[in-house]
Protein backbone atom coordinates (compact mmCIF):
# COMPACT_ATOMS: atom_id res chain seq x y z
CA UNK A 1 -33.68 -45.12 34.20
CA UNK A 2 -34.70 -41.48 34.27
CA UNK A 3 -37.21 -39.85 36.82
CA UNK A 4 -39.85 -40.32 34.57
CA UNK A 5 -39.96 -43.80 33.73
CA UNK A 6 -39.68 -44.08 37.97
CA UNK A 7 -42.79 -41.78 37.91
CA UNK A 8 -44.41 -44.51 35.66
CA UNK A 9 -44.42 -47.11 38.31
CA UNK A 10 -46.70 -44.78 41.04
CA UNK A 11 -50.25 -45.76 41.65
CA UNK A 12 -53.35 -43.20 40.32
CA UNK A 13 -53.35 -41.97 43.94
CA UNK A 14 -49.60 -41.34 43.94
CA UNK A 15 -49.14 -39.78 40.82
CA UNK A 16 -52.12 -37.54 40.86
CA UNK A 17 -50.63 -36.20 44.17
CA UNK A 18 -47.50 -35.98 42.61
CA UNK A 19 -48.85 -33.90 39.88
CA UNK A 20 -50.68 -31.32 42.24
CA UNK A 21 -48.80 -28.11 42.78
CA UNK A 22 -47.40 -27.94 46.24
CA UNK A 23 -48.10 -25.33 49.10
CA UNK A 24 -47.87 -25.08 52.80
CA UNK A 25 -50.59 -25.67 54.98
CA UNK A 26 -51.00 -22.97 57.82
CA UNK A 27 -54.06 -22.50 59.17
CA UNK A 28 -56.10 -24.68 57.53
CA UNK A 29 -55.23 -22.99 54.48
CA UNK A 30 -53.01 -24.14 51.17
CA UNK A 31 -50.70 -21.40 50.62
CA UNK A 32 -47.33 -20.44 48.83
CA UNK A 33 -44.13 -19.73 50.68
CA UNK A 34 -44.23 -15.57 51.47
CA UNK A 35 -41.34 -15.10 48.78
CA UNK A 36 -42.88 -17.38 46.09
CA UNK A 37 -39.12 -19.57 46.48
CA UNK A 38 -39.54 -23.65 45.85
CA UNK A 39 -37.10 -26.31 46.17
CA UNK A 40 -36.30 -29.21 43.98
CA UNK A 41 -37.27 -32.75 44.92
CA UNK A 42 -35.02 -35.22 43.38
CA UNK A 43 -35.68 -39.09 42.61
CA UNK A 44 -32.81 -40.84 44.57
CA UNK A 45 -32.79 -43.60 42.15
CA UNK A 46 -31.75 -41.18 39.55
CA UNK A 47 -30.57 -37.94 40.84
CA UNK A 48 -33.20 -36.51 38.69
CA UNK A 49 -35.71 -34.04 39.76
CA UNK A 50 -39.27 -35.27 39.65
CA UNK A 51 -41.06 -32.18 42.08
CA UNK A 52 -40.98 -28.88 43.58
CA UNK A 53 -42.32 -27.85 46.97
CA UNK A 54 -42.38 -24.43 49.00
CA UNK A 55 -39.36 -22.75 50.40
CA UNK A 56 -40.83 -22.03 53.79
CA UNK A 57 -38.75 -18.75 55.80
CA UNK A 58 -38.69 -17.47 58.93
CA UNK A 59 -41.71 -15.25 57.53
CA UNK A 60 -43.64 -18.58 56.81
CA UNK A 61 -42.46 -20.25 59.91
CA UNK A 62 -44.20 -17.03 62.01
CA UNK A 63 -47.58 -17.50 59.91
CA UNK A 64 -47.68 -20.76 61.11
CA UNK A 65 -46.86 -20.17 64.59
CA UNK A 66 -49.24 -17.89 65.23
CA UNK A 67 -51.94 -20.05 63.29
CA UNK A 68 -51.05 -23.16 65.64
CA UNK A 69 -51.23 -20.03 69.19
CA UNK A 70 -54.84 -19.23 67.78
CA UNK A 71 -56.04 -22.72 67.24
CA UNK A 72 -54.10 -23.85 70.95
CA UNK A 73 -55.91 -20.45 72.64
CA UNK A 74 -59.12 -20.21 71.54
CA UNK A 75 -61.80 -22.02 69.35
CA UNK A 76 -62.92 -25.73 68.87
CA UNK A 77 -59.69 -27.20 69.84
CA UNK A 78 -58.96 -25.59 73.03
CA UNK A 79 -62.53 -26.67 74.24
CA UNK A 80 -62.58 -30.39 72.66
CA UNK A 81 -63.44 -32.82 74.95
CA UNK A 82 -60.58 -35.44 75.31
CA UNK A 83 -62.91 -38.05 73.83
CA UNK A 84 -63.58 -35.90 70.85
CA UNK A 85 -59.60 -35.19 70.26
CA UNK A 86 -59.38 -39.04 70.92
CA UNK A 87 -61.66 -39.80 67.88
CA UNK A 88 -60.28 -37.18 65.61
CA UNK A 89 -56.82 -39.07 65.99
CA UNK A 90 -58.26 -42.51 65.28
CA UNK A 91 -60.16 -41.35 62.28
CA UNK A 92 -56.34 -39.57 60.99
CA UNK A 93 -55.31 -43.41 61.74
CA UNK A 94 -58.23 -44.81 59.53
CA UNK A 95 -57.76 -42.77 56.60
CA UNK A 96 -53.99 -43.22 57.05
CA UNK A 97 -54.60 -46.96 56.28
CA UNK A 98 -57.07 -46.42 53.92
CA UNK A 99 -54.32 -44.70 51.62
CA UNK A 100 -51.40 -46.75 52.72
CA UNK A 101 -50.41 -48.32 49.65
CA UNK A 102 -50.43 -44.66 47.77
CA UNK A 103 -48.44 -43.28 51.29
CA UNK A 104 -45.86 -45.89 50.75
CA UNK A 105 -45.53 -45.33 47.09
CA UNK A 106 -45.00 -41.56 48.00
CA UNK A 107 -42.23 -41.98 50.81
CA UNK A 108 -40.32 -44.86 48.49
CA UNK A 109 -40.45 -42.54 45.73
CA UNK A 110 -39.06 -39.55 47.91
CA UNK A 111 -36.55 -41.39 50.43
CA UNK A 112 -35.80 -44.02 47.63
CA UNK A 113 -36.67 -47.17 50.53
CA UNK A 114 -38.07 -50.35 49.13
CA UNK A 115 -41.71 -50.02 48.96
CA UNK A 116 -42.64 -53.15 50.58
CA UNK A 117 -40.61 -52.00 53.48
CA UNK A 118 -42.33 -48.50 53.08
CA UNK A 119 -46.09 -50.25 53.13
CA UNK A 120 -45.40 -52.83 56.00
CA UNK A 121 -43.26 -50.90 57.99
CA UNK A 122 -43.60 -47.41 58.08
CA UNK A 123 -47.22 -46.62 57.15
CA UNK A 124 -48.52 -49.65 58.55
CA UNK A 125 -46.98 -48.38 62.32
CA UNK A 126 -47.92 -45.02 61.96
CA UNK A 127 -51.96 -45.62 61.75
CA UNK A 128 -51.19 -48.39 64.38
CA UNK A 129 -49.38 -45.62 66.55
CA UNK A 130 -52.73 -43.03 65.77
CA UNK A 131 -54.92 -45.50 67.14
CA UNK A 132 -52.73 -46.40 70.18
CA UNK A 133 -51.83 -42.63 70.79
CA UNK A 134 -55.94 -42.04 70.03
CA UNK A 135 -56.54 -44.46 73.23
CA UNK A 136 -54.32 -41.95 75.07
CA UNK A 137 -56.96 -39.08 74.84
CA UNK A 138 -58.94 -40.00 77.84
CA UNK A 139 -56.31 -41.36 80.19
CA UNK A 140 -54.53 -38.30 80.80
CA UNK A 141 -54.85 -37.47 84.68
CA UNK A 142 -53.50 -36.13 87.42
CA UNK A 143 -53.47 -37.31 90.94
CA UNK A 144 -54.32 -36.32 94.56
CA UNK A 145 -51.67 -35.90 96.80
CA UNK A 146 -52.05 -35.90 100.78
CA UNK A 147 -49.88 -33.12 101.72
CA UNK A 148 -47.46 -32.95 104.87
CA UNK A 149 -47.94 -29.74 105.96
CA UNK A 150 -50.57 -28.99 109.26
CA UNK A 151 -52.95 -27.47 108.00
CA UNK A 152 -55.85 -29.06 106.20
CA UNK A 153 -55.67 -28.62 101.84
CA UNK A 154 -57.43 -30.53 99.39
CA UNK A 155 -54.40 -30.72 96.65
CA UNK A 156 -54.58 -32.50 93.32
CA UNK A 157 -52.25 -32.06 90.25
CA UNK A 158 -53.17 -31.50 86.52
CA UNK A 159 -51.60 -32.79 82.93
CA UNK A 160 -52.33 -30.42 80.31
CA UNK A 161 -51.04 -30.37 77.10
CA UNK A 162 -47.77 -28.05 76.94
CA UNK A 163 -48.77 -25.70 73.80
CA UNK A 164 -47.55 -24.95 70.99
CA UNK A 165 -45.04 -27.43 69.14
CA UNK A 166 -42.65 -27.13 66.92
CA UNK A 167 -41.81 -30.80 65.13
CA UNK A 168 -38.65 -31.28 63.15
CA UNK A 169 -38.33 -34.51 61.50
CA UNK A 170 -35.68 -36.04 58.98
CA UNK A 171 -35.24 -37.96 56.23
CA UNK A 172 -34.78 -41.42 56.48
CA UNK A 173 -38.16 -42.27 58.10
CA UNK A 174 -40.01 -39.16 57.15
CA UNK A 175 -43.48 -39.89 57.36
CA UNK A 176 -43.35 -42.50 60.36
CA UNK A 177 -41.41 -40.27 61.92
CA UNK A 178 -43.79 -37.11 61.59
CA UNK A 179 -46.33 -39.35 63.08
CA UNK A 180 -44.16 -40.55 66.32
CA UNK A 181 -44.24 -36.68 66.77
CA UNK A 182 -48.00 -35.67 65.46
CA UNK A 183 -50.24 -38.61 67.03
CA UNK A 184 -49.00 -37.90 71.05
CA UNK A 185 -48.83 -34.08 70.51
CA UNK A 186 -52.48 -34.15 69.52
CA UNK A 187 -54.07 -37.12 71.67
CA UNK A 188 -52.77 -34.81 74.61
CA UNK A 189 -54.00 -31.51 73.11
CA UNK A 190 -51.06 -29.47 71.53
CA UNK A 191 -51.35 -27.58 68.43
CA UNK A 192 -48.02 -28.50 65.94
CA UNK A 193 -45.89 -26.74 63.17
CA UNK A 194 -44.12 -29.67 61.18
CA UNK A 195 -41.23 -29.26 59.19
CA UNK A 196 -40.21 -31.91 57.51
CA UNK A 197 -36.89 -32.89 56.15
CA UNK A 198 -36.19 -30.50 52.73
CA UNK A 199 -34.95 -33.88 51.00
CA UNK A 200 -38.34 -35.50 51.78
CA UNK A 201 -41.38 -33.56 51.72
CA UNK A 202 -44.50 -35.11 50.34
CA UNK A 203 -45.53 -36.92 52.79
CA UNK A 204 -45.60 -34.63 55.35
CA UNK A 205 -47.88 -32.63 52.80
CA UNK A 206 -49.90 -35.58 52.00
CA UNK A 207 -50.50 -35.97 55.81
CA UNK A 208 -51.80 -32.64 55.61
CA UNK A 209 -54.42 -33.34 53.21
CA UNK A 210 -55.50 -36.33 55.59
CA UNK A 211 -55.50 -34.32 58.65
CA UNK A 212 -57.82 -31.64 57.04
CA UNK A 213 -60.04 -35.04 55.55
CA UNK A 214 -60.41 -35.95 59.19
CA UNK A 215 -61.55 -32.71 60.39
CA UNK A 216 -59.24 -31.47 62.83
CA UNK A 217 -59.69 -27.39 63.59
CA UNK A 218 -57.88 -25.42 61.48
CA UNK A 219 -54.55 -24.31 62.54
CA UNK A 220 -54.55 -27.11 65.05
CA UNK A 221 -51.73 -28.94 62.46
CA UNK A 222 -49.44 -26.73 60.18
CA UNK A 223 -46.81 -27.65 57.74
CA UNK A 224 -44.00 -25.83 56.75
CA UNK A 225 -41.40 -26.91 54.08
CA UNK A 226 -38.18 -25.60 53.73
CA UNK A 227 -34.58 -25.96 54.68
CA UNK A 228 -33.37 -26.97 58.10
CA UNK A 229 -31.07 -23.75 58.52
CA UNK A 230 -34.18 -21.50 57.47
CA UNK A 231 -37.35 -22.59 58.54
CA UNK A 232 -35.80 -25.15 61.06
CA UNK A 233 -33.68 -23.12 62.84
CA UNK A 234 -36.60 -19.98 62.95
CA UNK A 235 -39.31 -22.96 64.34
CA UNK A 236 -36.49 -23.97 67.01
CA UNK A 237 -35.92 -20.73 67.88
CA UNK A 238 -39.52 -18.82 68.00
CA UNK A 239 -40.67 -16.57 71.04
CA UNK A 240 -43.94 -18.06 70.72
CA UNK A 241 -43.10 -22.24 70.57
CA UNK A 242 -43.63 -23.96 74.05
CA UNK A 243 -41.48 -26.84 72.74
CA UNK A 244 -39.28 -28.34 69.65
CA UNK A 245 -38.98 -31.98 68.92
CA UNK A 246 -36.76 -32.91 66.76
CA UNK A 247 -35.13 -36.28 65.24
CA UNK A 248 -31.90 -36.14 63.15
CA UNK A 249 -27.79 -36.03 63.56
CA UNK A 250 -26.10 -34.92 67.12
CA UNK A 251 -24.67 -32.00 65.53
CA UNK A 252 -27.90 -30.41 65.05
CA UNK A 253 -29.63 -31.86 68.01
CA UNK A 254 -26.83 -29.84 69.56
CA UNK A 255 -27.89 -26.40 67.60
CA UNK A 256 -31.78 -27.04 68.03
CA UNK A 257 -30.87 -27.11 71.73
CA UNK A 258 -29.16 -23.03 71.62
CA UNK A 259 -32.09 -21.97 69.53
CA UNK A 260 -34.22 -22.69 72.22
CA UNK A 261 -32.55 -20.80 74.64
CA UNK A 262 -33.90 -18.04 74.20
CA UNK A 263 -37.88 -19.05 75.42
CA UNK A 264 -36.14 -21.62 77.51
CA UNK A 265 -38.89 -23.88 75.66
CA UNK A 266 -39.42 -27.42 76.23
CA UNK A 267 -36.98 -29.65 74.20
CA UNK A 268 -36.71 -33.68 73.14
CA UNK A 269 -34.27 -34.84 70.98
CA UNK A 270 -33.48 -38.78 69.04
CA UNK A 271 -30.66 -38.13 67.90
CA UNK A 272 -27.53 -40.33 66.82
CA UNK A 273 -26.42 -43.98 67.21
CA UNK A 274 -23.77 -46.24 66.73
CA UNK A 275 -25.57 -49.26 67.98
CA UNK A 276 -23.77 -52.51 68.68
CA UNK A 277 -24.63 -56.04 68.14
CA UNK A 278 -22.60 -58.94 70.16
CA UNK A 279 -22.83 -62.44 69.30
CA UNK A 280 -21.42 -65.09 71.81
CA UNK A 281 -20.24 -68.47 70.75
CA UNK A 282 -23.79 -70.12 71.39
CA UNK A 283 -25.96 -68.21 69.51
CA UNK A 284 -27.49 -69.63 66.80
CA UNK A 285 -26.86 -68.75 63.82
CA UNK A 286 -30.31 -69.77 61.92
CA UNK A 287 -31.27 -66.64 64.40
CA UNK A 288 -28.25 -64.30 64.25
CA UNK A 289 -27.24 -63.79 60.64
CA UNK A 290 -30.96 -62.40 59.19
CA UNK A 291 -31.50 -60.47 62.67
CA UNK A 292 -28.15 -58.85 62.18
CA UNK A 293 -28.22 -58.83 58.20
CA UNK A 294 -31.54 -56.69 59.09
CA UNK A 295 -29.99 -54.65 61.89
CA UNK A 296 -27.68 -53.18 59.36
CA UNK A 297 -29.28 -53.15 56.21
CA UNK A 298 -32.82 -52.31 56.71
CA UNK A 299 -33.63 -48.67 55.22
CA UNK A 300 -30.03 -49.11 53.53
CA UNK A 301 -28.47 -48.66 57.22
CA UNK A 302 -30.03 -44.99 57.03
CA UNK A 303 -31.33 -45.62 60.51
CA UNK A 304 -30.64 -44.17 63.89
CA UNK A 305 -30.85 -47.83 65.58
CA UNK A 306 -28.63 -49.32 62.45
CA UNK A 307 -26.62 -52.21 64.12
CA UNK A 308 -23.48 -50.76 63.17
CA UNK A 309 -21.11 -52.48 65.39
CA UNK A 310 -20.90 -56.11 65.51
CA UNK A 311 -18.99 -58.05 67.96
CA UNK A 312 -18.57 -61.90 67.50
CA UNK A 313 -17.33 -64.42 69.27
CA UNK A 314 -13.91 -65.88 67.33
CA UNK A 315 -15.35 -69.48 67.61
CA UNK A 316 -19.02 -68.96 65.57
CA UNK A 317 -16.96 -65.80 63.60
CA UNK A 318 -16.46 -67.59 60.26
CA UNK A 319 -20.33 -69.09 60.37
CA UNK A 320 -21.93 -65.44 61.44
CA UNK A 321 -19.61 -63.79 58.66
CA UNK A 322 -20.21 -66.05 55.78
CA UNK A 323 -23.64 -66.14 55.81
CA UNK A 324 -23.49 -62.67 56.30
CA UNK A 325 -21.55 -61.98 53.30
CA UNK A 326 -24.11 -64.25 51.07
CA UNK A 327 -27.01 -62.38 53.09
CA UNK A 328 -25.70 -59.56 51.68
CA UNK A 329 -24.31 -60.10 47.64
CA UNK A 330 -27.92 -61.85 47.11
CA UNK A 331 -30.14 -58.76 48.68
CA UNK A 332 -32.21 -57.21 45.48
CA UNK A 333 -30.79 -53.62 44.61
CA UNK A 334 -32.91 -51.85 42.68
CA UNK A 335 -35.78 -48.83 42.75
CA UNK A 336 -37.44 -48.80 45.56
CA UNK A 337 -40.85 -48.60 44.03
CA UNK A 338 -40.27 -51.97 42.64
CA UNK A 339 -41.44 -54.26 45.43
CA UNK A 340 -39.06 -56.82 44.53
CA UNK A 341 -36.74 -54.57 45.89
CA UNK A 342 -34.42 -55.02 49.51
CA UNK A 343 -31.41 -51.90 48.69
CA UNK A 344 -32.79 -48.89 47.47
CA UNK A 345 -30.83 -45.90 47.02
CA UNK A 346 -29.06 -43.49 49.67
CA UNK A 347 -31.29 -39.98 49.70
CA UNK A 348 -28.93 -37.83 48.18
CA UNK A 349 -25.46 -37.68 46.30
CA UNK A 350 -24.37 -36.15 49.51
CA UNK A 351 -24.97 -38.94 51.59
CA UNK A 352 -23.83 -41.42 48.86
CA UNK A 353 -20.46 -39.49 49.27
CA UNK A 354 -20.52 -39.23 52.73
CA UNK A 355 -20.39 -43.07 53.08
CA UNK A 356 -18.61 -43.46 50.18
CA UNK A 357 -15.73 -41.31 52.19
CA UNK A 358 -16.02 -43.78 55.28
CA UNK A 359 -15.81 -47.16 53.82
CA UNK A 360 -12.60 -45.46 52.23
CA UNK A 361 -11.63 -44.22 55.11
CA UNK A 362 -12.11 -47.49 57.57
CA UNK A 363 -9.93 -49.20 54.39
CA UNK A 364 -6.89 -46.54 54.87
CA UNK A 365 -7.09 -46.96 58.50
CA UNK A 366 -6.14 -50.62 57.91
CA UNK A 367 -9.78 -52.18 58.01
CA UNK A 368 -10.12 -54.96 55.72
CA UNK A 369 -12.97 -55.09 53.07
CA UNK A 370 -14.84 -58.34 53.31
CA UNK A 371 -17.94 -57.27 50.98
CA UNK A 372 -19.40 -54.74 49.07
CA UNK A 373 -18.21 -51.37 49.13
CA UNK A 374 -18.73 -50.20 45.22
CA UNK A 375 -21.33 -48.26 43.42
CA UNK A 376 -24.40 -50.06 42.03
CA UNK A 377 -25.10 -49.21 38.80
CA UNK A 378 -24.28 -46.59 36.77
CA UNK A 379 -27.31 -43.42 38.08
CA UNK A 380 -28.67 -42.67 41.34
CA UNK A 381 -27.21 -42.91 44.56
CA UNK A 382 -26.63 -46.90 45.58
CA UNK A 383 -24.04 -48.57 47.05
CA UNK A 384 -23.66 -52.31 47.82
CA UNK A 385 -24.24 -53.57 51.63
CA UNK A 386 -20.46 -53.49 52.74
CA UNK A 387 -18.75 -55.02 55.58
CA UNK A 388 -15.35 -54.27 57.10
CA UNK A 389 -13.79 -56.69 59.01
CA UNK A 390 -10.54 -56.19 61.43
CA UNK A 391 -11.90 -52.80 62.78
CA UNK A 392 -10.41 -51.28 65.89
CA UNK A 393 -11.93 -48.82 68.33
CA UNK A 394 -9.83 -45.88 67.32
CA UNK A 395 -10.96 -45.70 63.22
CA UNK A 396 -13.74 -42.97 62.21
CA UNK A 397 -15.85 -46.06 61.00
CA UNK A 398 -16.14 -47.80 64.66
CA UNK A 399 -16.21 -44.71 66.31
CA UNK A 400 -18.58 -42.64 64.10
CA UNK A 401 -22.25 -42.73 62.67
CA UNK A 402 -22.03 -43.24 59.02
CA UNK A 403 -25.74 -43.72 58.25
CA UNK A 404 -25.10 -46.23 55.53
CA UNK A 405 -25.12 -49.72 54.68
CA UNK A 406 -22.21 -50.44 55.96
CA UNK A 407 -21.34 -53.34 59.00
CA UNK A 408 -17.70 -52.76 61.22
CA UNK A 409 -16.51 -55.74 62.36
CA UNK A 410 -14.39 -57.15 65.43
CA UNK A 411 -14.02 -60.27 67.10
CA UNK A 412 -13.45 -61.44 71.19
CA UNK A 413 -12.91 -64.50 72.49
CA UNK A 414 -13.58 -63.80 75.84
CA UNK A 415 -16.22 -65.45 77.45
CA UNK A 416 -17.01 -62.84 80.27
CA UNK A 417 -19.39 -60.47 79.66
CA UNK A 418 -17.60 -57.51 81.44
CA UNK A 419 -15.12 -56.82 78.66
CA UNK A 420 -17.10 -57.55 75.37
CA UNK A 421 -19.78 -55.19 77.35
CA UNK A 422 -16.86 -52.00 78.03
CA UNK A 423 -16.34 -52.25 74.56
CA UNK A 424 -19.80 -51.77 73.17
CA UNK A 425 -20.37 -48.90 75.77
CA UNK A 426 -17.47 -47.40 74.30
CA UNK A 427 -19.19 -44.95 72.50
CA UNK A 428 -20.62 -41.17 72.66
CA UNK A 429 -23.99 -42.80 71.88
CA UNK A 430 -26.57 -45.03 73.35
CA UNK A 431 -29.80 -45.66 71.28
CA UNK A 432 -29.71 -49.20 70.91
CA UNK A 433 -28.10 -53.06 70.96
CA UNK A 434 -28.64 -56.06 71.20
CA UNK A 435 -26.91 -59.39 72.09
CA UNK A 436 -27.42 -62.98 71.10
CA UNK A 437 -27.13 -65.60 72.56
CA UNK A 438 -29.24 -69.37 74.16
CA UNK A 439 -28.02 -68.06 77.95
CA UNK A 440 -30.72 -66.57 79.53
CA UNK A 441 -28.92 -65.71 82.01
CA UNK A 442 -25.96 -64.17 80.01
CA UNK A 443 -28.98 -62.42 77.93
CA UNK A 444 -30.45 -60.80 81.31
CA UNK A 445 -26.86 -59.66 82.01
CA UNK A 446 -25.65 -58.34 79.40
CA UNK A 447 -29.45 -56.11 78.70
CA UNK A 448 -28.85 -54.75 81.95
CA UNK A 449 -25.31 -53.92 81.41
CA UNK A 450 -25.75 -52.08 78.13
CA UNK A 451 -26.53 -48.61 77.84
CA UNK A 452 -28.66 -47.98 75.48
CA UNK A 453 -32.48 -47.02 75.44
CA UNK A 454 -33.20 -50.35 73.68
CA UNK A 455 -31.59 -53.19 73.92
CA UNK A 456 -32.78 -56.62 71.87
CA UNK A 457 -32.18 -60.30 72.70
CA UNK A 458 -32.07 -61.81 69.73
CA UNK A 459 -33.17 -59.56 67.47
CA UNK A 460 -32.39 -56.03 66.94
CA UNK A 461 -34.73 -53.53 65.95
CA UNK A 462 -37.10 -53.59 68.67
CA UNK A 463 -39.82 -51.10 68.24
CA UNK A 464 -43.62 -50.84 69.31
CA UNK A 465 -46.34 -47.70 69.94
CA UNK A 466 -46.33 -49.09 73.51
CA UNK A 467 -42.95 -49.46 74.06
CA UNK A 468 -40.81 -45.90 75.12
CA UNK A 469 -37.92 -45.44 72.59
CA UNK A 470 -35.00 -43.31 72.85
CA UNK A 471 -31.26 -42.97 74.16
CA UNK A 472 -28.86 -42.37 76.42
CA UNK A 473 -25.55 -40.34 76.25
CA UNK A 474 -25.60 -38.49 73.22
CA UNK A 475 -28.47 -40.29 71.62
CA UNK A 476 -30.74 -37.56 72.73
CA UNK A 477 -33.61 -36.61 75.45
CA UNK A 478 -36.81 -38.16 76.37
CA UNK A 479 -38.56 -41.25 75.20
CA UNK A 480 -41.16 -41.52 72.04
CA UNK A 481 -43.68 -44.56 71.92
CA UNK A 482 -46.41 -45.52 75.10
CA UNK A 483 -47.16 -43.06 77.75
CA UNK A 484 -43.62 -41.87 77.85
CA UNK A 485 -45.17 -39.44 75.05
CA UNK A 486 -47.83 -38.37 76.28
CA UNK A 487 -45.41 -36.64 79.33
CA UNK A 488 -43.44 -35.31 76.27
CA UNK A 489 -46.20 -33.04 75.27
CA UNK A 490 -47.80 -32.07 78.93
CA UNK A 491 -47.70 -30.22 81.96
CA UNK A 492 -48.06 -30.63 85.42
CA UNK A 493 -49.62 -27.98 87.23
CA UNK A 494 -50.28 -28.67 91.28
CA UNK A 495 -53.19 -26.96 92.82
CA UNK A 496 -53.47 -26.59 96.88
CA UNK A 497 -57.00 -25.34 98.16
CA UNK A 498 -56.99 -24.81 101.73
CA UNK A 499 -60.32 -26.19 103.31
């Protein structure tokens, strides 16, 4: 199968945006990069490539910067009413349903994630988030405060949005993601630059079109393409951003963070994981092996909560394993614009290699291969959900994020909590886990024990617009999702008046 005959299977909607020639949108204009450069996008069930957007520089990043300072200054924006802003973002969330089938198509075509997952996932909890984040508009207050000191003050505090943002989103969820970032920023009054990931573009420009469809000001919402150590790095690093938020890998969290030394700007950061997943000897397994199967697998394990690490009891091992393994060797591989589909691709030949390398790796290191592990097919970028059993805490594959489809394996047979729990904190991350098990009590426990932002009994992937998500350690800074947010993207300024 080539890129074309992938092409074939888009909706009208999809393929006539497909078809449009692509440009950045910076202050409510459609516009090439400065230096006329484009990039390729490829078809990651092929390797073929199927598009071409804007190269977006440091020149393009400092259009759009000062298009966002405008729009945050002066104009409609800066005088909305919060109820106003508030129904701007819920109409973004309306037509973001309305074309949710077309956005899903886009993003499975792009990232190479089955569509159904695409459609009922992703899109469907980003117009969900709009609304919620829309409801947000009007609640944002500050408080009075009797003061201490003698003499008399009326003294109140304020919450106003922080500025001018710079977003930075990556691959693997790129258009839910750019909407964790966009709905907030906006229900509390910023003005954004979004760059999304150079692997995964259209949907941040299809968002675009939407956002101009709705009728927000122009130069409230800007969109840059490009590569992260161009445009990225120029948007983290700009005199005139109030504040970067970025998703992706540690190691650039970690480089985001100097380029905004320089304006001392506002940073939040979801970053890594290396979540694990413990199963004690009473959990049942009708429960367990789909939650975990899912954990892992979903998105092709390209996900920062992945379930990475799972710890089992030795007495319900060989039942959690074995349906595991026929979990996995019956999971549909295939295109992920086919909706039969469960494993897409991996985005790129890099990644493909990069978890190629660590399943190797993890097998060297005396790891024992208990599924999976090969190619799929004979084009594209797939590999087969792979588990390693007999993992210890030193290899690369326990101790690392591979950002693939593949499950580490260990077993205890303690029936404690403290030492099963030591282990799973045994890690430079702390995004997520989860634990299962019919002990409420043990499930309590353990939850409180765990650090991690999220924590699931149960189940794994635990995420709602009301509920805060992020991580400790390493796993980044601040908390996306429910009002947590909303304090993302504001200031609080305290006023005294002496009476």
């Amino acid at each position: 199968m080539n890129a074309p005959v992938t092409l074939k299977r888009l909706g009208a909607d999809a393929a006539r945006f497909v078809a449009k020639e692509k440009k950045l949108y910076i202050g409510g204009k459609w516009v090439p990069a400065a230096d006329g450069g484009t990039i390729e996008v490829l078809d990651p069930a092929t390797g073929a490539v199927f598009n071409r957007v804007p190269e977006g520089k440091a020149a393009d990043i400092d259009l759009a910067v000062a298009a966002a300072r405008r729009a945050f200054d002066d104009g409609p924006w800066a005088n909305m009413t919060p109820a106003d802003r508030g129904k701007l973002v819920w109409k973004l969330g309306d037509l973001v349903e309305k074309h949710a089938d077309e956005l899903a198509e886009l993003e499975a075509l792009d990232n190479g994630k089955p569509v159904t997952d695409a459609r009922n996932g992703d899109v469907a909890f980003s117009y969900e988030l709009l609304r919620y984040m829309a409801g947000w508009s009007t609640k944002i207050c500050g408080q009075t405060i009797p003061l201490s000191a003698g003499a008399p003050f009326h003294a109140y505090t304020l919450r106003e949005p922080v500025g001018v943002c710079g977003q930075i989103v990556p691959w693997n969820f790129s258009f839910m993601m750019a909407v964790w970032k966009v709905a907030p920023a906006l229900a509390a009054g910023c003005t954004i630059v979004l760059k999304p990931a150079e692997q995964t573009p259209l949907t941040a420009l299809r968002l675009a079109e939407l956002v101009e469809e709705a009728g927000f000001p122009a130069g409230v919402f800007n969109v840059v393409t490009g590569y992260g150590e161009t445009a990225g790095a120029a948007l983290a690093a700009h005199p005139d951003v109030d504040k970067v938020a970025f998703t992706g890998s540690t190691e650039v969290g970690k480089k985001i963070l100097d380029a905004a030394r320089g304006n001392l700007k506002k940073v939040s950061l979801e970053l890594g994981g290396k979540s694990p997943m413990i199963v004690f000897a009473d959990a049942d397994p009708a429960v367990a092996i789909p939650a975990i199967a899912y954990g892992i697998f979903y998105n092709m394990g390209q996900t920062c909560t992945a379930g990475t690490r799972l710890y089992v009891h030795k007495d319900i091992a060989d039942t959690i394993l074995t349906g595991l393994k026929t979990f996995a060797e019956t999971m549909s591989i295939g295109v992920g614009l086919d909706p039969k589909t469960q494993i897409g691709p991996l985005v790129s030949q890099e990644q493909f290699d990069r978890v190629s390398a660590y399943v190797k790796a993890g097998l060297a290191d005396g790891a024992k291969l208990y599924c999976g592990g090969n190619r799929a097919g004979t084009e594209g970028y797939f590999l087969e959900p792979t588990i390693l059993t007999e993992t210890t805490s030193e290899m690369s594959v326990v101790k690392e994020e591979i950002f693939g489809p593949v499950l580490v394996v260990a077993t205890f047979d303690d029936d404690g909590i403290d030492a099963i729990v030591k282990e799973a904190n045994n890690s430079i991350y702390g995004l997520a886990g989860s634990v299962f098990t019919r002990d409420v009590s043990r499930a309590h426990k353990v939850a409180k024990k765990l650090k991690a932002g999220t924590v699931g009994v149960n189940t794994h992937h635990v995420i709602d617009p009301a509920l805060p998500f992020g991580g400790f350690n390493q796993s980044g800074w601040g908390r996306e999702q429910g009002y947590e947010a909303i304090l993302l993207y504001t200031e609080v300024k305290s006023v005294g008046i002496a009476l």
